[in-house]
N, C-alpha and C. Protein backbone atom coordinates (compact mmCIF):
# COMPACT_ATOMS: atom_id res chain seq x y z
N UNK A 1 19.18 -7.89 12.20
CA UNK A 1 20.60 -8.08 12.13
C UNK A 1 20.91 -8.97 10.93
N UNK A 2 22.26 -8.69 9.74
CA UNK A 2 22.17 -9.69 9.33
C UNK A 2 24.32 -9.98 8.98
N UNK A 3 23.98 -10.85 8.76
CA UNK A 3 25.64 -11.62 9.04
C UNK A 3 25.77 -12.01 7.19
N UNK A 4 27.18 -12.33 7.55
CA UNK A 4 27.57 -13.02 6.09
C UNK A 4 27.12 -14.57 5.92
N UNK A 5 28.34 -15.04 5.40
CA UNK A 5 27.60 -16.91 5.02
C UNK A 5 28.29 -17.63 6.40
N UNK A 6 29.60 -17.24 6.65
CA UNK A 6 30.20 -17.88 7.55
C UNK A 6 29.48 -17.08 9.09
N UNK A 7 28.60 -16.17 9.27
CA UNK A 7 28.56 -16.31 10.96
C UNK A 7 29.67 -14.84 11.35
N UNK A 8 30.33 -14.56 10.55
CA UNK A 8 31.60 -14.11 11.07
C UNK A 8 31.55 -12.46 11.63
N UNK A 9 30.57 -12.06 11.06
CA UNK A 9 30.41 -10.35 11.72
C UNK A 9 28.75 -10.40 11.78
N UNK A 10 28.72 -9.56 12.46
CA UNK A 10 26.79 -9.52 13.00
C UNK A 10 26.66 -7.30 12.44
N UNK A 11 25.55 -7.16 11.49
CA UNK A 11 25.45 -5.78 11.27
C UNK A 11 24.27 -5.37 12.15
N UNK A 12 23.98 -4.72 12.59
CA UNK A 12 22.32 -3.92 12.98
C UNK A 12 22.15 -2.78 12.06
N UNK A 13 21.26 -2.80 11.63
CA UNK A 13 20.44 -1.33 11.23
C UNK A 13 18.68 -1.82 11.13
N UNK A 14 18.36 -0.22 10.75
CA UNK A 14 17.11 0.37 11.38
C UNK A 14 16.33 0.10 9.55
N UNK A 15 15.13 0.04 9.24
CA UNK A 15 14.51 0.57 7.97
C UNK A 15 12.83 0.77 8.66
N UNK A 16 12.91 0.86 7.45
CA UNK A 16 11.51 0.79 7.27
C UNK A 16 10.62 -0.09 5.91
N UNK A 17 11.37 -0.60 5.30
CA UNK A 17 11.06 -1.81 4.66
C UNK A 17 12.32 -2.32 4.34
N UNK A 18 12.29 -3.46 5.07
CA UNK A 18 13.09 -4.77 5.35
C UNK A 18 13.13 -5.26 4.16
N UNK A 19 12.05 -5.70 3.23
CA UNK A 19 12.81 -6.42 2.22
C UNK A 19 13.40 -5.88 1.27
N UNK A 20 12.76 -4.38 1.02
CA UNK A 20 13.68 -3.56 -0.19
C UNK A 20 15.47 -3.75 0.46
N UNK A 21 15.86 -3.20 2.37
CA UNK A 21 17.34 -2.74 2.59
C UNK A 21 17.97 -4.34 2.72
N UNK A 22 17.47 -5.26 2.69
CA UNK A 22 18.22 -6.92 2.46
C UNK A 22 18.44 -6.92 1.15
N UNK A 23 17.06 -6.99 0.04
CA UNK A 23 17.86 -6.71 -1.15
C UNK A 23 18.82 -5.64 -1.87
N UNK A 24 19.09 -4.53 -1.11
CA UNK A 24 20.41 -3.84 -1.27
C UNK A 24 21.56 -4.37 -0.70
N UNK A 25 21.29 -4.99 0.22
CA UNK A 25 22.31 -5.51 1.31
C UNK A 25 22.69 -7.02 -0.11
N UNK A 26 21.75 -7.85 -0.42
CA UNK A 26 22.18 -8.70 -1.35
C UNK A 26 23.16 -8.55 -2.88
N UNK A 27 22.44 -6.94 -3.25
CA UNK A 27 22.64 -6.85 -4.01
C UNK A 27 24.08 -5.81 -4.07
N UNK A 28 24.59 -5.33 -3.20
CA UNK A 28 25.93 -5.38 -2.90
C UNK A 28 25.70 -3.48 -2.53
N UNK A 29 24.64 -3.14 -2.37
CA UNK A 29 24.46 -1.96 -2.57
C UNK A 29 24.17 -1.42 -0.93
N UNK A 30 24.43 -1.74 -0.26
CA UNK A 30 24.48 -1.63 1.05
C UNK A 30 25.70 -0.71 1.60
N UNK A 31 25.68 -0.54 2.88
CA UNK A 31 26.59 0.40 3.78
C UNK A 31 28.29 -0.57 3.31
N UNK A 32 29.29 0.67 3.40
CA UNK A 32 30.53 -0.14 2.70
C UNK A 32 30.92 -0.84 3.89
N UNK A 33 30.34 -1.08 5.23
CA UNK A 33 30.92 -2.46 5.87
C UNK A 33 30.30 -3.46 5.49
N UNK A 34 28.94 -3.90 5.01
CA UNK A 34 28.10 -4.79 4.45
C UNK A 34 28.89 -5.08 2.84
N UNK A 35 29.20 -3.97 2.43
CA UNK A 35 30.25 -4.80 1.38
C UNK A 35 31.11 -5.09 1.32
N UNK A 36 31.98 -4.68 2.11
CA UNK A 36 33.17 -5.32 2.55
C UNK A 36 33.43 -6.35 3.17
N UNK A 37 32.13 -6.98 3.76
CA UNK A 37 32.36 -8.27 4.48
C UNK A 37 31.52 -9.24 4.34
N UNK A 38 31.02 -8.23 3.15
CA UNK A 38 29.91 -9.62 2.10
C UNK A 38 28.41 -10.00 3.38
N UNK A 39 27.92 -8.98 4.09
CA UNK A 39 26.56 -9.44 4.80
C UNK A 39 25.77 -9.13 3.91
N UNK A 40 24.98 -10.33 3.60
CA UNK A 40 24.10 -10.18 3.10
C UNK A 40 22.97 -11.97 3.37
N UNK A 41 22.78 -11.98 4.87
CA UNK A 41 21.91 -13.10 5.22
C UNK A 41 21.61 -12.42 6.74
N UNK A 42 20.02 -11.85 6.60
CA UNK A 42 18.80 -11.72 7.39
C UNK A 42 19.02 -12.99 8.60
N UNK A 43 19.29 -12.70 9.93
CA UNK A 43 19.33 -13.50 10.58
C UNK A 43 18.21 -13.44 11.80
N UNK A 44 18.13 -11.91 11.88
CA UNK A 44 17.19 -11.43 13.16
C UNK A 44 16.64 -10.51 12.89
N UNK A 45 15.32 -9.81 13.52
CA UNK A 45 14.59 -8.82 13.14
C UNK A 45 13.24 -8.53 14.01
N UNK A 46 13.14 -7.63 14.02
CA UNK A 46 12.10 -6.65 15.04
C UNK A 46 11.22 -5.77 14.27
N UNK A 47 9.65 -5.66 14.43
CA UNK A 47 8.78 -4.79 14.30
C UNK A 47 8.45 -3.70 14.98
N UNK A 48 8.41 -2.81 14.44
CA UNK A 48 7.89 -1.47 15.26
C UNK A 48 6.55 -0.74 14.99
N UNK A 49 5.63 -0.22 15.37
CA UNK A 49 5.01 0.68 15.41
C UNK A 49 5.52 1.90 15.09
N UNK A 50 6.47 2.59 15.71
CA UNK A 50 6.90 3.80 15.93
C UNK A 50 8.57 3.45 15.61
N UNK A 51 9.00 4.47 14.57
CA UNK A 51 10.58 5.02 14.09
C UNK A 51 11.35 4.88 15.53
N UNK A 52 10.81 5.86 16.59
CA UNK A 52 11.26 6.12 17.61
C UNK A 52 12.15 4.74 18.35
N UNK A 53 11.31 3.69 17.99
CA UNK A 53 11.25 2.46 19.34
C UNK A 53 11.91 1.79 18.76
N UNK A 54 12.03 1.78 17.08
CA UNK A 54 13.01 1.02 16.44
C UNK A 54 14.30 1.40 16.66
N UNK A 55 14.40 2.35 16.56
CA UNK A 55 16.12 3.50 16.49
C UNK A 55 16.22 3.14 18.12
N UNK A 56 15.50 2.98 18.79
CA UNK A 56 15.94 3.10 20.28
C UNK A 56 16.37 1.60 20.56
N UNK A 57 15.42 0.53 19.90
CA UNK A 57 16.04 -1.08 19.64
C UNK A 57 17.35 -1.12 19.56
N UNK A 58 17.26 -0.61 18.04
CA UNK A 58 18.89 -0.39 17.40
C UNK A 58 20.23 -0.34 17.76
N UNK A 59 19.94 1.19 18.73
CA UNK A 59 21.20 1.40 19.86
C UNK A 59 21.10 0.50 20.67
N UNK A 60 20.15 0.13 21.46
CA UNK A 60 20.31 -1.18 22.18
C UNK A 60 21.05 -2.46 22.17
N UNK A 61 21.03 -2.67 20.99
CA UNK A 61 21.23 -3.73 20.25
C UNK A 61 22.75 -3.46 19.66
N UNK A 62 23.04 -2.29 19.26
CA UNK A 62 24.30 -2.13 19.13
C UNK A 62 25.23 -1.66 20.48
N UNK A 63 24.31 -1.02 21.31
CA UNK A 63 25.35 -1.18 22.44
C UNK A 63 25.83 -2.58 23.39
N UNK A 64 25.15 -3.75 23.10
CA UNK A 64 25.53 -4.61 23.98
C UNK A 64 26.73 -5.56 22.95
N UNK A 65 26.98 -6.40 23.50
CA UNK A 65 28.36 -7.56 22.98
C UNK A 65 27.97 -8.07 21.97
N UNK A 66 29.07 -8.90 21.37
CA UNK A 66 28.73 -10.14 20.37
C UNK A 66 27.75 -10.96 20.95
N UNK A 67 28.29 -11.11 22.31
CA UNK A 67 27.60 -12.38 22.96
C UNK A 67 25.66 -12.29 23.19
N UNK A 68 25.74 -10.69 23.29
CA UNK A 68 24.05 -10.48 23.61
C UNK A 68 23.29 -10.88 22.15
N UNK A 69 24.18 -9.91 20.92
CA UNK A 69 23.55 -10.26 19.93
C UNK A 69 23.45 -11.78 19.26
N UNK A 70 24.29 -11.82 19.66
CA UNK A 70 23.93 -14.20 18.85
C UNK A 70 22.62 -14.45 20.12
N UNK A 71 23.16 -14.08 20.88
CA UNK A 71 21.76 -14.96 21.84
C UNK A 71 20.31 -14.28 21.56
N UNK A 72 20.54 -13.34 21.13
CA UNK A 72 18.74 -12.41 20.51
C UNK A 72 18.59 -13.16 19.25
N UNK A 73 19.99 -13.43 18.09
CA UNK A 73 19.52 -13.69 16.90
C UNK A 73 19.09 -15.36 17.35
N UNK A 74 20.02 -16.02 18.12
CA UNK A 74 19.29 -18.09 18.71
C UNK A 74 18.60 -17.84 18.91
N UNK A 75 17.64 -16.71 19.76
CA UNK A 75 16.27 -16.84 20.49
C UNK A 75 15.33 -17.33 19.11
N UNK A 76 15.78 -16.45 18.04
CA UNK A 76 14.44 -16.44 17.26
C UNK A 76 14.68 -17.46 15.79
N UNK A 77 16.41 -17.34 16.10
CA UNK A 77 16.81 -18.23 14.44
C UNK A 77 18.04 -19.18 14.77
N UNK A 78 17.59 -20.60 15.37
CA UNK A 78 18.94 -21.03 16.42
C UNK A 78 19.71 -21.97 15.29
N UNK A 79 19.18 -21.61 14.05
CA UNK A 79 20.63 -22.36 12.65
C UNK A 79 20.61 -21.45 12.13
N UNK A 80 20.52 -19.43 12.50
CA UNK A 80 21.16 -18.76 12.09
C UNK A 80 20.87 -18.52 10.37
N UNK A 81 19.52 -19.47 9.86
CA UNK A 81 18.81 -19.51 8.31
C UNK A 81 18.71 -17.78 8.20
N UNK A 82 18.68 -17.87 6.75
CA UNK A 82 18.80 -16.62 6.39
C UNK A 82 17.06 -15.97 6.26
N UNK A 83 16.34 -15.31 6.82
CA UNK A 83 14.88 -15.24 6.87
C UNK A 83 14.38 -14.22 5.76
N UNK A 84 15.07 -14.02 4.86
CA UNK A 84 14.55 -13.14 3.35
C UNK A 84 15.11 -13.80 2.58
């Protein structure tokens, strides 16, 4: 998941190399809600084995609240630091 500077919107998506789609996401070259709301700070993140289990994370993760996702991204990053 990654958010802007202020906290203010939370994105999910899926890759398969994380640091190349953050540095698109930095570099402004990202999905036009990531540019439009300026995300570009890595807050949370998951490994997969299998495409399958990631994409199935994903929806997970996008089907629940604001509230589920801040408490997955505190579990692992509780000042919300940017981890790329």
């Amino acid at each position: 998941m990654m958010t802007n500077q202020n906290n203010t919107v939370i994105y999910t998506g899926v890759t398969n190399d994380i640091e190349r789609r953050v540095a698109e996401h930095k570099g402004k070259k990202g999905s036009l809600f990531t540019k439009r709301f300026n995300v570009n700070k890595l807050v949370f993140y998951e490994r997969f084995g299998r495409i399958s289990d990631a994409i199935a994370a994903e929806k997970r993760i996008k089907a629940g609240s604001r509230a589920k996702k801040i408490k997955l991204i505190e579990a692992m990053n509780p000042d919300w630091n940017d981890l790329c």
